[in-house]
C-alpha atoms as a PDB file:
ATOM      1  CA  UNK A   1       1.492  13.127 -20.035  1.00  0.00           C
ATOM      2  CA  UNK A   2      -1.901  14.834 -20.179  1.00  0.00           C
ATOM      3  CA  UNK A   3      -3.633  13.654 -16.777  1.00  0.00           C
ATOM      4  CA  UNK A   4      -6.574  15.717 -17.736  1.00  0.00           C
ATOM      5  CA  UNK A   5     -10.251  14.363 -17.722  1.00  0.00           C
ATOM      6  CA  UNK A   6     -10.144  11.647 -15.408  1.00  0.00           C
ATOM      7  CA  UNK A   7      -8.911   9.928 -12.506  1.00  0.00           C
ATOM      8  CA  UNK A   8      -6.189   7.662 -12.483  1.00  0.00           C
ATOM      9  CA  UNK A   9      -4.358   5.071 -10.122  1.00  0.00           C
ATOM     10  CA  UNK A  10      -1.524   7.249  -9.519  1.00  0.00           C
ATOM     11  CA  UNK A  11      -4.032  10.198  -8.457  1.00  0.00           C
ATOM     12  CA  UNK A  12      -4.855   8.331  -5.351  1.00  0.00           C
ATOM     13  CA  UNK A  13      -1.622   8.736  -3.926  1.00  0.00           C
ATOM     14  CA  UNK A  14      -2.115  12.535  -4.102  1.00  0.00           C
ATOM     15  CA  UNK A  15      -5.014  12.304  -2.544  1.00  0.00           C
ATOM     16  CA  UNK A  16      -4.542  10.383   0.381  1.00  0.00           C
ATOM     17  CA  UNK A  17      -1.479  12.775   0.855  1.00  0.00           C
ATOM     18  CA  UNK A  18      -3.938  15.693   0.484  1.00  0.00           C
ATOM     19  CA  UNK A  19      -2.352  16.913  -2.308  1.00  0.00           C
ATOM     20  CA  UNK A  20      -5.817  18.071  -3.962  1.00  0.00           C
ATOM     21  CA  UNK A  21      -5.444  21.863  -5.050  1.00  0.00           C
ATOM     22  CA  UNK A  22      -2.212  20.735  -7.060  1.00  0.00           C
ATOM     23  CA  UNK A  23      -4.096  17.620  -8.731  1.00  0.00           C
ATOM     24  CA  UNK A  24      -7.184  19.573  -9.132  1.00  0.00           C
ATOM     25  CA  UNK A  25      -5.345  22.430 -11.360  1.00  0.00           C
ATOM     26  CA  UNK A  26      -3.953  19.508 -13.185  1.00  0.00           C
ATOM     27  CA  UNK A  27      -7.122  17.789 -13.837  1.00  0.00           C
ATOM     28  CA  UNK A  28      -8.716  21.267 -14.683  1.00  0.00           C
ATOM     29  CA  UNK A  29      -5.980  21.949 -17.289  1.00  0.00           C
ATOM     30  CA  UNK A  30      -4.599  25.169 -15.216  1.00  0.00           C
ATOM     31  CA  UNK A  31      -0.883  23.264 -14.955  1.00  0.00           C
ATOM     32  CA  UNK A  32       0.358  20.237 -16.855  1.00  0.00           C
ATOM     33  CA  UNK A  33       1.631  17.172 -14.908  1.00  0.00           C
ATOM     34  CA  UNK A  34       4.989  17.507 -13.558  1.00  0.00           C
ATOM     35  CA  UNK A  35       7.676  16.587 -15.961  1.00  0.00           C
ATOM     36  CA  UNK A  36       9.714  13.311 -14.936  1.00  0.00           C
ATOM     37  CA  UNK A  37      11.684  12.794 -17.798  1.00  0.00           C
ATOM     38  CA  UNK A  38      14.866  14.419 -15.922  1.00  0.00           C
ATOM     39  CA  UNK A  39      13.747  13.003 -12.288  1.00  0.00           C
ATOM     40  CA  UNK A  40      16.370  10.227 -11.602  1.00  0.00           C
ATOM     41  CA  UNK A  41      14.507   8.087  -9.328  1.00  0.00           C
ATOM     42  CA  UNK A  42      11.991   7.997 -11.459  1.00  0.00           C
ATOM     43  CA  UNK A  43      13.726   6.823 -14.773  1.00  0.00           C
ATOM     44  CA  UNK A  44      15.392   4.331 -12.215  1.00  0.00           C
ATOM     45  CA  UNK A  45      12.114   2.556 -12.286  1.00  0.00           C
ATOM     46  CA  UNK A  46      11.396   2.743 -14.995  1.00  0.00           C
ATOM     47  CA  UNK A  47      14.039   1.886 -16.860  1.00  0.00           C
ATOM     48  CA  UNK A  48      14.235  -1.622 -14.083  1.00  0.00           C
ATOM     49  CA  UNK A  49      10.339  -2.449 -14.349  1.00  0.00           C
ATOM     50  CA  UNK A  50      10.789  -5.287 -16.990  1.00  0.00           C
ATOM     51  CA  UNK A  51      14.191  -6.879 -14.672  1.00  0.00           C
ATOM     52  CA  UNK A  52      11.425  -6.781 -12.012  1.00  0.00           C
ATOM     53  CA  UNK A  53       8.711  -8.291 -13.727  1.00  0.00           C
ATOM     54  CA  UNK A  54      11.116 -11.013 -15.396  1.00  0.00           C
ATOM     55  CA  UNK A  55      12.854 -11.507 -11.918  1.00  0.00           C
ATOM     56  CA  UNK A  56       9.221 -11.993 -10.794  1.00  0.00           C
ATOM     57  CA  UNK A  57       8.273 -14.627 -13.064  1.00  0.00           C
ATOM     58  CA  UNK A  58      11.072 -16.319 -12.023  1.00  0.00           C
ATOM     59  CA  UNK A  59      11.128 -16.617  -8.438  1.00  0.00           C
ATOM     60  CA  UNK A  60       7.052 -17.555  -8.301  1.00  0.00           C
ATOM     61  CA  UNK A  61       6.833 -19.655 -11.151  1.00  0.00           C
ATOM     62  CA  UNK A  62       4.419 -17.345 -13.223  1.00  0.00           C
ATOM     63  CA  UNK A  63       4.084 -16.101 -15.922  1.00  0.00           C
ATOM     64  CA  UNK A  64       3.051 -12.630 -17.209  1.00  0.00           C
ATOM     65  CA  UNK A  65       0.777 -12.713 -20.283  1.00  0.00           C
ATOM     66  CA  UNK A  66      -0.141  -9.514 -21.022  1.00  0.00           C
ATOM     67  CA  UNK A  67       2.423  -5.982 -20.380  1.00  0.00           C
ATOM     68  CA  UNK A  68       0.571  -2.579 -19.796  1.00  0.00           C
ATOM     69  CA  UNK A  69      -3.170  -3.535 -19.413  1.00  0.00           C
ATOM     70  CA  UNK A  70      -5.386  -0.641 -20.106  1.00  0.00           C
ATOM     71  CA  UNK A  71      -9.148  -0.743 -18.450  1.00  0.00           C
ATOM     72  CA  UNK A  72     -11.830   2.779 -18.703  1.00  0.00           C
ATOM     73  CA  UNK A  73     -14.687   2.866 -16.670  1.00  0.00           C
ATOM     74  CA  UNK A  74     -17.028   5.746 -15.849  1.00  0.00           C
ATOM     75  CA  UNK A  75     -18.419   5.643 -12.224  1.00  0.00           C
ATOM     76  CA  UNK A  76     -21.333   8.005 -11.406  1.00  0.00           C
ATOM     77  CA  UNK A  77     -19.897   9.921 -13.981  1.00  0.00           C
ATOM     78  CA  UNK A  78     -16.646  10.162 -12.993  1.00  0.00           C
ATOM     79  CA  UNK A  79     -14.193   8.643 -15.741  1.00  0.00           C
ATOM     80  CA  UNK A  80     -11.722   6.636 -14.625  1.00  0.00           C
ATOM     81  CA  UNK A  81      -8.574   5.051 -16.001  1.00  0.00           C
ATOM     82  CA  UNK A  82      -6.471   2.060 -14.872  1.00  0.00           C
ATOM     83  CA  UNK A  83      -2.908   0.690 -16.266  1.00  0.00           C
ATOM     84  CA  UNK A  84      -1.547  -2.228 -15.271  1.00  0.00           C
ATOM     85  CA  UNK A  85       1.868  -3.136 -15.093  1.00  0.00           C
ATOM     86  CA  UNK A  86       0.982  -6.869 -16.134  1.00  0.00           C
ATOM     87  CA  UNK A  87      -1.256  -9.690 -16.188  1.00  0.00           C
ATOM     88  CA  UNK A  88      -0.462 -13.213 -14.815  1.00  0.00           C
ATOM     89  CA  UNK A  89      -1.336 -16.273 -16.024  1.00  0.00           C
ATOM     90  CA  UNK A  90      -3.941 -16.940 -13.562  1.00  0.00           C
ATOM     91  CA  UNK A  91      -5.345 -13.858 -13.703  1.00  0.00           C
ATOM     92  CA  UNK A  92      -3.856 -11.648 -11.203  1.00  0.00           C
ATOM     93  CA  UNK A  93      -2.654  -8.447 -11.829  1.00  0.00           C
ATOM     94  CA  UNK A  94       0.722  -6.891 -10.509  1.00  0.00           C
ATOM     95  CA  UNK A  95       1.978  -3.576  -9.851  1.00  0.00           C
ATOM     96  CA  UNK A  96       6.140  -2.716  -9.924  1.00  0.00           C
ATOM     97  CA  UNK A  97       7.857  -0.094  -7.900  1.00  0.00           C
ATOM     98  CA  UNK A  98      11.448   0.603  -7.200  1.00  0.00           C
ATOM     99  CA  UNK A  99      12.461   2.791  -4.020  1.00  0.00           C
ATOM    100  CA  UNK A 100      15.223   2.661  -1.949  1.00  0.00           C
ATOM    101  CA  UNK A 101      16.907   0.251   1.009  1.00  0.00           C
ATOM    102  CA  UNK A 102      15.470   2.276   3.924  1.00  0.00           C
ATOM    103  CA  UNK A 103      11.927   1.090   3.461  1.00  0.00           C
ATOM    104  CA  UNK A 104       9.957  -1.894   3.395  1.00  0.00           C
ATOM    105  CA  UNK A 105       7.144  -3.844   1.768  1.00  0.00           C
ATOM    106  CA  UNK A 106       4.550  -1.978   4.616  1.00  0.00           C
ATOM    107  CA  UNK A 107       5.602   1.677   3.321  1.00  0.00           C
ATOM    108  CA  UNK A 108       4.747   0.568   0.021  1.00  0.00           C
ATOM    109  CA  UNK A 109       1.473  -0.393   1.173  1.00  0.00           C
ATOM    110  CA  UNK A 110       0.776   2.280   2.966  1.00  0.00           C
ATOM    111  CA  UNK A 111       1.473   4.974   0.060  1.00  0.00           C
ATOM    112  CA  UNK A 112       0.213   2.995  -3.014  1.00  0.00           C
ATOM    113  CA  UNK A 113      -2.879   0.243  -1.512  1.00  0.00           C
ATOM    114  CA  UNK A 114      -4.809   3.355  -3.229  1.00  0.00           C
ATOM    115  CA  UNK A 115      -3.764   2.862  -6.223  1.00  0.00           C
ATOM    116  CA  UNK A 116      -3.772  -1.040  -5.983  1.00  0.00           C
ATOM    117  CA  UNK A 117      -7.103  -1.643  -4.662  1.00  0.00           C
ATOM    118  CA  UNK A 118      -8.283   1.250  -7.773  1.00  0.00           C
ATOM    119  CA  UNK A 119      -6.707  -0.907  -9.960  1.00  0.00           C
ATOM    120  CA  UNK A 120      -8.134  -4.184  -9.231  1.00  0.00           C
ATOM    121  CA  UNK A 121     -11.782  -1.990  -8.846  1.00  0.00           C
ATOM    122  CA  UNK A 122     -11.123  -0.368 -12.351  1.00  0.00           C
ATOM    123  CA  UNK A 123     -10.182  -4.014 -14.147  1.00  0.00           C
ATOM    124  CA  UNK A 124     -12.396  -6.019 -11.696  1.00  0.00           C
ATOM    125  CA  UNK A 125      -9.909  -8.194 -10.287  1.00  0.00           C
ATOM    126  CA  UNK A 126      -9.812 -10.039  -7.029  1.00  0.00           C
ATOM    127  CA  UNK A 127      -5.704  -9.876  -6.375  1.00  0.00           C
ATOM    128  CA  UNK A 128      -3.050  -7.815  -7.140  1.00  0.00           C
ATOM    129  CA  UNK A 129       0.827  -8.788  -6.537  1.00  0.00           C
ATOM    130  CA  UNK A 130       3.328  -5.788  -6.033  1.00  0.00           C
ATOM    131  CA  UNK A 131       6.936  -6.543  -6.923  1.00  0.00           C
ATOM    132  CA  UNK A 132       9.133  -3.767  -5.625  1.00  0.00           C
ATOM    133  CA  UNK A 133      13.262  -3.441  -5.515  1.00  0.00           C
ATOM    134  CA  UNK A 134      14.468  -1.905  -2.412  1.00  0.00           C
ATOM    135  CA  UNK A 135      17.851  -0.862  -3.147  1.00  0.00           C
ATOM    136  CA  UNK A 136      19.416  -3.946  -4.261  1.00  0.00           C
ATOM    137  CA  UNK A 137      17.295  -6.297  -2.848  1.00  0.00           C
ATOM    138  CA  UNK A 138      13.773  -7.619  -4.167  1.00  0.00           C
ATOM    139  CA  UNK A 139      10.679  -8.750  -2.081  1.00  0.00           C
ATOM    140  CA  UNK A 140       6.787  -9.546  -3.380  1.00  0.00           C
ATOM    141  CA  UNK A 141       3.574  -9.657  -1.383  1.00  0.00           C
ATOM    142  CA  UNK A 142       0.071 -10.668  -3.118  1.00  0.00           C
ATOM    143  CA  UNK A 143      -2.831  -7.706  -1.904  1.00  0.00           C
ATOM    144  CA  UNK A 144      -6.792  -8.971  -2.114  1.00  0.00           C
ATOM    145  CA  UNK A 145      -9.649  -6.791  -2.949  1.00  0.00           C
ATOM    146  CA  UNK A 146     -11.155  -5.160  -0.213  1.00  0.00           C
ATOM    147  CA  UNK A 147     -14.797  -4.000  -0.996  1.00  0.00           C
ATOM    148  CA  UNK A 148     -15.141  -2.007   2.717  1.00  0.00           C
ATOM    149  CA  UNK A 149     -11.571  -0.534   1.677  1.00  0.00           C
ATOM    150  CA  UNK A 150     -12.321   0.513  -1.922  1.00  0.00           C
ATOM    151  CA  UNK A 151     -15.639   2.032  -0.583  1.00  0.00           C
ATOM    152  CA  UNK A 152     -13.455   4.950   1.465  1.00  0.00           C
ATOM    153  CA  UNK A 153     -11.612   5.269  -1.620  1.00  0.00           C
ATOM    154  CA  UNK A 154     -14.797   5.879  -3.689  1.00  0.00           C
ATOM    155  CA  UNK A 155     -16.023   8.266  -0.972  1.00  0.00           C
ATOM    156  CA  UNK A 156     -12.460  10.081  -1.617  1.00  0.00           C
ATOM    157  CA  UNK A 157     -12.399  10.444  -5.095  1.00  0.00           C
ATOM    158  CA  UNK A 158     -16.618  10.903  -4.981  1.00  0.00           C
ATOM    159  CA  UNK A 159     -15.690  14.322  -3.081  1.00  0.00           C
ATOM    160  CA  UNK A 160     -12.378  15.679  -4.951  1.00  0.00           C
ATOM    161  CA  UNK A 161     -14.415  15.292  -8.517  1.00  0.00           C
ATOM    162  CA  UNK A 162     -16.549  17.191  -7.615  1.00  0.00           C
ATOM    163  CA  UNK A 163     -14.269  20.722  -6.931  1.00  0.00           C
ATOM    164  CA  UNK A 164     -13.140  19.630 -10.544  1.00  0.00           C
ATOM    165  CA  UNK A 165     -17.198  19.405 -11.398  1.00  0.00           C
ATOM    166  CA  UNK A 166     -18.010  22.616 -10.030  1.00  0.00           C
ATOM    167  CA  UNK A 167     -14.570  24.185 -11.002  1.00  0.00           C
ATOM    168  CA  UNK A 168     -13.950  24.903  -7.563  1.00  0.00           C
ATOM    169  CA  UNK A 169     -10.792  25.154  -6.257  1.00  0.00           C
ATOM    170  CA  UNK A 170     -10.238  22.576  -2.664  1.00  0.00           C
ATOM    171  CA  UNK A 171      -8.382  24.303   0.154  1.00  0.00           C
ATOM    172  CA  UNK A 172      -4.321  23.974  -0.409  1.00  0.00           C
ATOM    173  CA  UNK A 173      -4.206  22.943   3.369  1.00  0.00           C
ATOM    174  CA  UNK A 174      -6.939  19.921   2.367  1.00  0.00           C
ATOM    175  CA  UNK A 175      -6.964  17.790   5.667  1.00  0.00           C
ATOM    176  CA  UNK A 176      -7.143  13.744   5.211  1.00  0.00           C
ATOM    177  CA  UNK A 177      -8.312  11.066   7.103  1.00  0.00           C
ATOM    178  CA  UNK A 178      -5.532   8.415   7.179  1.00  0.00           C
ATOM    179  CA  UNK A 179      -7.457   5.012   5.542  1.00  0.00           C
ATOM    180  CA  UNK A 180      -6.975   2.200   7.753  1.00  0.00           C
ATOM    181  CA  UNK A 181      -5.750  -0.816   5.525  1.00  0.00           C
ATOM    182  CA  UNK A 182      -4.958  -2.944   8.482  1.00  0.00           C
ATOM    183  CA  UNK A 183      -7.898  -5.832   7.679  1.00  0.00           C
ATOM    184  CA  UNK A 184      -6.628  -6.382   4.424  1.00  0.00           C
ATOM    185  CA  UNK A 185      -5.296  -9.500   3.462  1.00  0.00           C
ATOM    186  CA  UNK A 186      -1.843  -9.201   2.440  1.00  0.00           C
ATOM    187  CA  UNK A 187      -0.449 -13.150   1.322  1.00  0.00           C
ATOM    188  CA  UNK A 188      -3.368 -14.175   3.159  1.00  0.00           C
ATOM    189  CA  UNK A 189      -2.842 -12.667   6.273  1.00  0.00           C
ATOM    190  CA  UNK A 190      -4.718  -9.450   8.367  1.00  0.00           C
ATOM    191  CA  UNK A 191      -2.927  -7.244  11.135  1.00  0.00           C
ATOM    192  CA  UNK A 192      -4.681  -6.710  14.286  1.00  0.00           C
ATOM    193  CA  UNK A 193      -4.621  -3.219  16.172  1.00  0.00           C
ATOM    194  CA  UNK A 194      -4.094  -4.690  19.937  1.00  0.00           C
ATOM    195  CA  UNK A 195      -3.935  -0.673  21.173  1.00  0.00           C
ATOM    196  CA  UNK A 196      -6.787  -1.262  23.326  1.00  0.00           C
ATOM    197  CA  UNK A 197      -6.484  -4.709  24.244  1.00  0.00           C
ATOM    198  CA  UNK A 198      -5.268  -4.169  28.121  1.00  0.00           C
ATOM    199  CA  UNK A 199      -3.448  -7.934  28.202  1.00  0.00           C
ATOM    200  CA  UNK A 200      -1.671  -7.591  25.316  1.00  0.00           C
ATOM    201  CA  UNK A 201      -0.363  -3.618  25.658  1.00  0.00           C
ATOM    202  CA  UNK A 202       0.185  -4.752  29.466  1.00  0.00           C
ATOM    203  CA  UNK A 203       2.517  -7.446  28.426  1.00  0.00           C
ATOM    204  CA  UNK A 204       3.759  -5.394  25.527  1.00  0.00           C
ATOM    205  CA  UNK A 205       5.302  -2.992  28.304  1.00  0.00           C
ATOM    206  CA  UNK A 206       6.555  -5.193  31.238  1.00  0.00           C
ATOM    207  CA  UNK A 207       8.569  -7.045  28.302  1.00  0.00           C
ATOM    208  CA  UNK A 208      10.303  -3.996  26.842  1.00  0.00           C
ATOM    209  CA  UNK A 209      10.879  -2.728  30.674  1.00  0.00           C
ATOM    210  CA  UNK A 210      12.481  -6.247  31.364  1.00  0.00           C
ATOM    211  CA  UNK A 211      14.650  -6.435  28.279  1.00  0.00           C
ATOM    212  CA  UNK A 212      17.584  -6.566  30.750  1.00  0.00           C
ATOM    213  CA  UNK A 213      16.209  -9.371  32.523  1.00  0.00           C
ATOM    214  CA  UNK A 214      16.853 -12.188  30.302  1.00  0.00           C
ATOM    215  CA  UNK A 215      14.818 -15.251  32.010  1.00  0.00           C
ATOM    216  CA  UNK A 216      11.989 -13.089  32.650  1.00  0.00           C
ATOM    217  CA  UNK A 217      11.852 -11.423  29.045  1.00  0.00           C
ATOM    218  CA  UNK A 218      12.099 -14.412  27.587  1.00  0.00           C
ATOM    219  CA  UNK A 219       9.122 -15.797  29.068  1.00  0.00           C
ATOM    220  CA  UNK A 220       7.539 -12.432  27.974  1.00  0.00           C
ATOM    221  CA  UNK A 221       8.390 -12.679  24.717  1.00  0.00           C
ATOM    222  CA  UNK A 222       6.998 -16.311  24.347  1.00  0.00           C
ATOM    223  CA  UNK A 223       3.696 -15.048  25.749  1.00  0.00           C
ATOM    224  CA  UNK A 224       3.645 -11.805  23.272  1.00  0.00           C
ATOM    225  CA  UNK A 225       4.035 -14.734  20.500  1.00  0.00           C
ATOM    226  CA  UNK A 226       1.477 -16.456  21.599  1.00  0.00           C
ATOM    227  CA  UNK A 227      -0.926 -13.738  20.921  1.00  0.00           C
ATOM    228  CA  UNK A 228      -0.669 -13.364  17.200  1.00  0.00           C
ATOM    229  CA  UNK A 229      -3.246 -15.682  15.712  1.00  0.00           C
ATOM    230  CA  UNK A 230      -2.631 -18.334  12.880  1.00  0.00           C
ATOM    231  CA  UNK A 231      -4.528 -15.426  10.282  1.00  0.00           C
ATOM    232  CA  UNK A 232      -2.742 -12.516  11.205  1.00  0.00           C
ATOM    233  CA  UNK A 233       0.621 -11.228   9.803  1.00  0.00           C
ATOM    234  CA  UNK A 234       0.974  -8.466  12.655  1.00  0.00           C
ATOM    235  CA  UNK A 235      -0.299  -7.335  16.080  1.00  0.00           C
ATOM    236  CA  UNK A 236       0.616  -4.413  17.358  1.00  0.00           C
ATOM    237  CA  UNK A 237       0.032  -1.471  19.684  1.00  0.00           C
ATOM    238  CA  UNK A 238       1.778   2.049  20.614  1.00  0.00           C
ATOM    239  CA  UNK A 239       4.633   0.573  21.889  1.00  0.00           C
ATOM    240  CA  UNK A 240       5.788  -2.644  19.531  1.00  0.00           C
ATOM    241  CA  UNK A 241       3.996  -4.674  16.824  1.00  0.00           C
ATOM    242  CA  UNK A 242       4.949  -8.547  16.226  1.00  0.00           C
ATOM    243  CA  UNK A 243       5.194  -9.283  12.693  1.00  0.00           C
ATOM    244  CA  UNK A 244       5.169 -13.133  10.736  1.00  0.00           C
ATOM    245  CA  UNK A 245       7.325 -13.178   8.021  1.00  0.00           C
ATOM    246  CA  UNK A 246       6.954 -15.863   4.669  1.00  0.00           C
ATOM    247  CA  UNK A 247       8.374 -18.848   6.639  1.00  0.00           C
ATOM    248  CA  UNK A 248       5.765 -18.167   9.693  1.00  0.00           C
ATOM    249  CA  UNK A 249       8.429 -16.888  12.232  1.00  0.00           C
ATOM    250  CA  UNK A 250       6.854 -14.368  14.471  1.00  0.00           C
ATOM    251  CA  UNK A 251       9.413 -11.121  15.488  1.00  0.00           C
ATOM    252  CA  UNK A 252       9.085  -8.562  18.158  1.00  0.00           C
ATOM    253  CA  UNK A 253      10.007  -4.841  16.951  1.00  0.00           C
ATOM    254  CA  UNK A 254      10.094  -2.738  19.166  1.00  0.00           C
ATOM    255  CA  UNK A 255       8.715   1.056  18.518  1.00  0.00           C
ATOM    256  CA  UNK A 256      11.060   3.814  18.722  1.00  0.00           C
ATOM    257  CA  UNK A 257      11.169   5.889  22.174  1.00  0.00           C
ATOM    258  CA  UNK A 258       8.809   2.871  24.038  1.00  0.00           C
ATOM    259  CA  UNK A 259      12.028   1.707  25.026  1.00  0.00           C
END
C-alpha cells in the first residue's frame, strides 16, 4: 500500500511508539510500507473483521450501514486520511481489531485511542465503538471524542510533518511523551489517577499488607470500593487500581510486586 503523502490513522500508532525515522522514510518515499500479505496475525484479522462486525451487530442490536468509510481532510496543510471500518445506524463509527487472549480491552486503548480519536477528528464524529477478538473471546467498549486529547495528537503529528516538510530526517532514538487518555470516557465512564491522593494510596497499602487478615481486609476492601465514584470506570494508584466492569461490579487488582 503506498502510505506516501499523508497521514493516516494507523500512523499514529507509530508515533506514539516513536517510531518516526521509519514512518518518515516511508512517507518520504525512501522505503515502501512493510509488506503484510505473508504476516499471519495480520491476515488473521483481516480475514475475521466482517465475523466481528456481524457478531457486533448482533450482540448490540445495531446495525452497520456503511463498510470502509473513506474521509480526506487537509489540516494546516497537512493531508490527512481516515478509513473506517463501518458506520452504524446512529451514526457512530467503529473500529475492529483482533489480538490475542493475553490482553485486554485497556491495551487496546492504550496502543490504538490514536488512531480512534484521528478517526472520529478526520470524519467529525462524536463516538467511536471498537470491537476486538481476544483469542476466542469477543468484548466491545464505545470511546467519545476528546477535544483536549485530540489536541496532543495534533501537536504530535503538527511536529513529525514537518521533518517530512523540511525533508529532514527525526532522530531514530525519537523520545515520546506517553499521552494520558485516562479522562476519556470509555461507555461513559473516566478513570481517576488516585497516585497522590494520601487516603486512598494509604488504604490501598494497609489492604494488600492485610490480605492475610481476612476480617480486617475485608473491611479494607469495602472502604477501597467506596472510593470509586458513580462516573468512573477505574481508580488507581502505584500499587492496585479498582476497575467497574458492564454490570457495575467494582474489582480490586492488585499490581504486580506491591504485594
Amino acid at each position: 500500500m503506498n502510505r506516501k503523502g499523508f497521514i493516516g490513522g494507523s500512523d499514529l500508532y507509530k508515533l506514539q511508539r516513536g517510531d518516526w525515522h521509519d514512518l518518515w522514510e516511508i512517507k518520504t518515499g525512501r522505503k515502501e510500507s512493510e509488506d503484510l500479505s505473508d504476516l499471519f496475525q495480520v491476515q488473521l484479522g483481516t480475514q475475521t473483521e466482517m465475523f466481528n462486525l456481524q457478531w457486533f451487530e448482533k450482540k448490540t442490536g445495531h446495525i452497520i450501514e456503511q463498510l470502509q468509510a473513506e474521509y480526506e481532510m487537509n489540516w494546516q496543510g497537512i493531508p490527512c486520511k481516515g478509513q473506517l471500518d463501518g458506520i452504524l445506524d446512529n451514526g457512530d463509527g467503529i473500529e475492529c481489531k483482533h489480538t490475542n487472549s493475553r490482553k485486554e480491552m485497556r491495551d487496546m486503548l492504550d496502543a490504538y485511542m490514536g488512531q480512534v480519536q484521528f478517526y472520529m477528528w478526520v470524519s467529525n464524529r462524536h463516538r467511536m465503538h471498537m470491537s476486538v477478538i481476544f483469542g476466542n473471546q469477543w468484548d466491545t467498549c464505545l470511546v467519545k471524542r476528546d477535544e483536549i486529547l485530540m489536541t496532543k495528537y495534533k501537536e504530535m503529528i503538527a511536529e513529525f510533518w514537518e521533518y517530512v516538510r523540511s525533508d529532514t530526517p527525526p532522530p531514530k532514538d525519537k523520545s515520546v511523551k506517553k499521552v494520558d487518555w485516562n479522562h476519556v470516557e470509555i461507555d461513559g465512564l473516566v478513570a481517576r489517577d488516585a497516585s497522590k491522593e494520601n487516603y486512598f494510596v494509604d488504604t490501598a497499602q494497609e489492604y494488600i499488607h492485610t490480605l492475610e487478615t481476612a476480617k480486617k481486609n475485608e473491611s479494607l476492601k469495602k472502604e477501597l470500593r467506596s472510593m470509586i465514584n458513580d462516573n468512573e470506570r477505574e481508580v488507581f494508584c502505584d500499587e492496585l487500581s479498582i476497575r467497574r466492569d458492564k454490570r457495575g461490579a467494582c474489582r480490586i487488582n492488585i499490581n504486580k510486586g506491591a504485594a
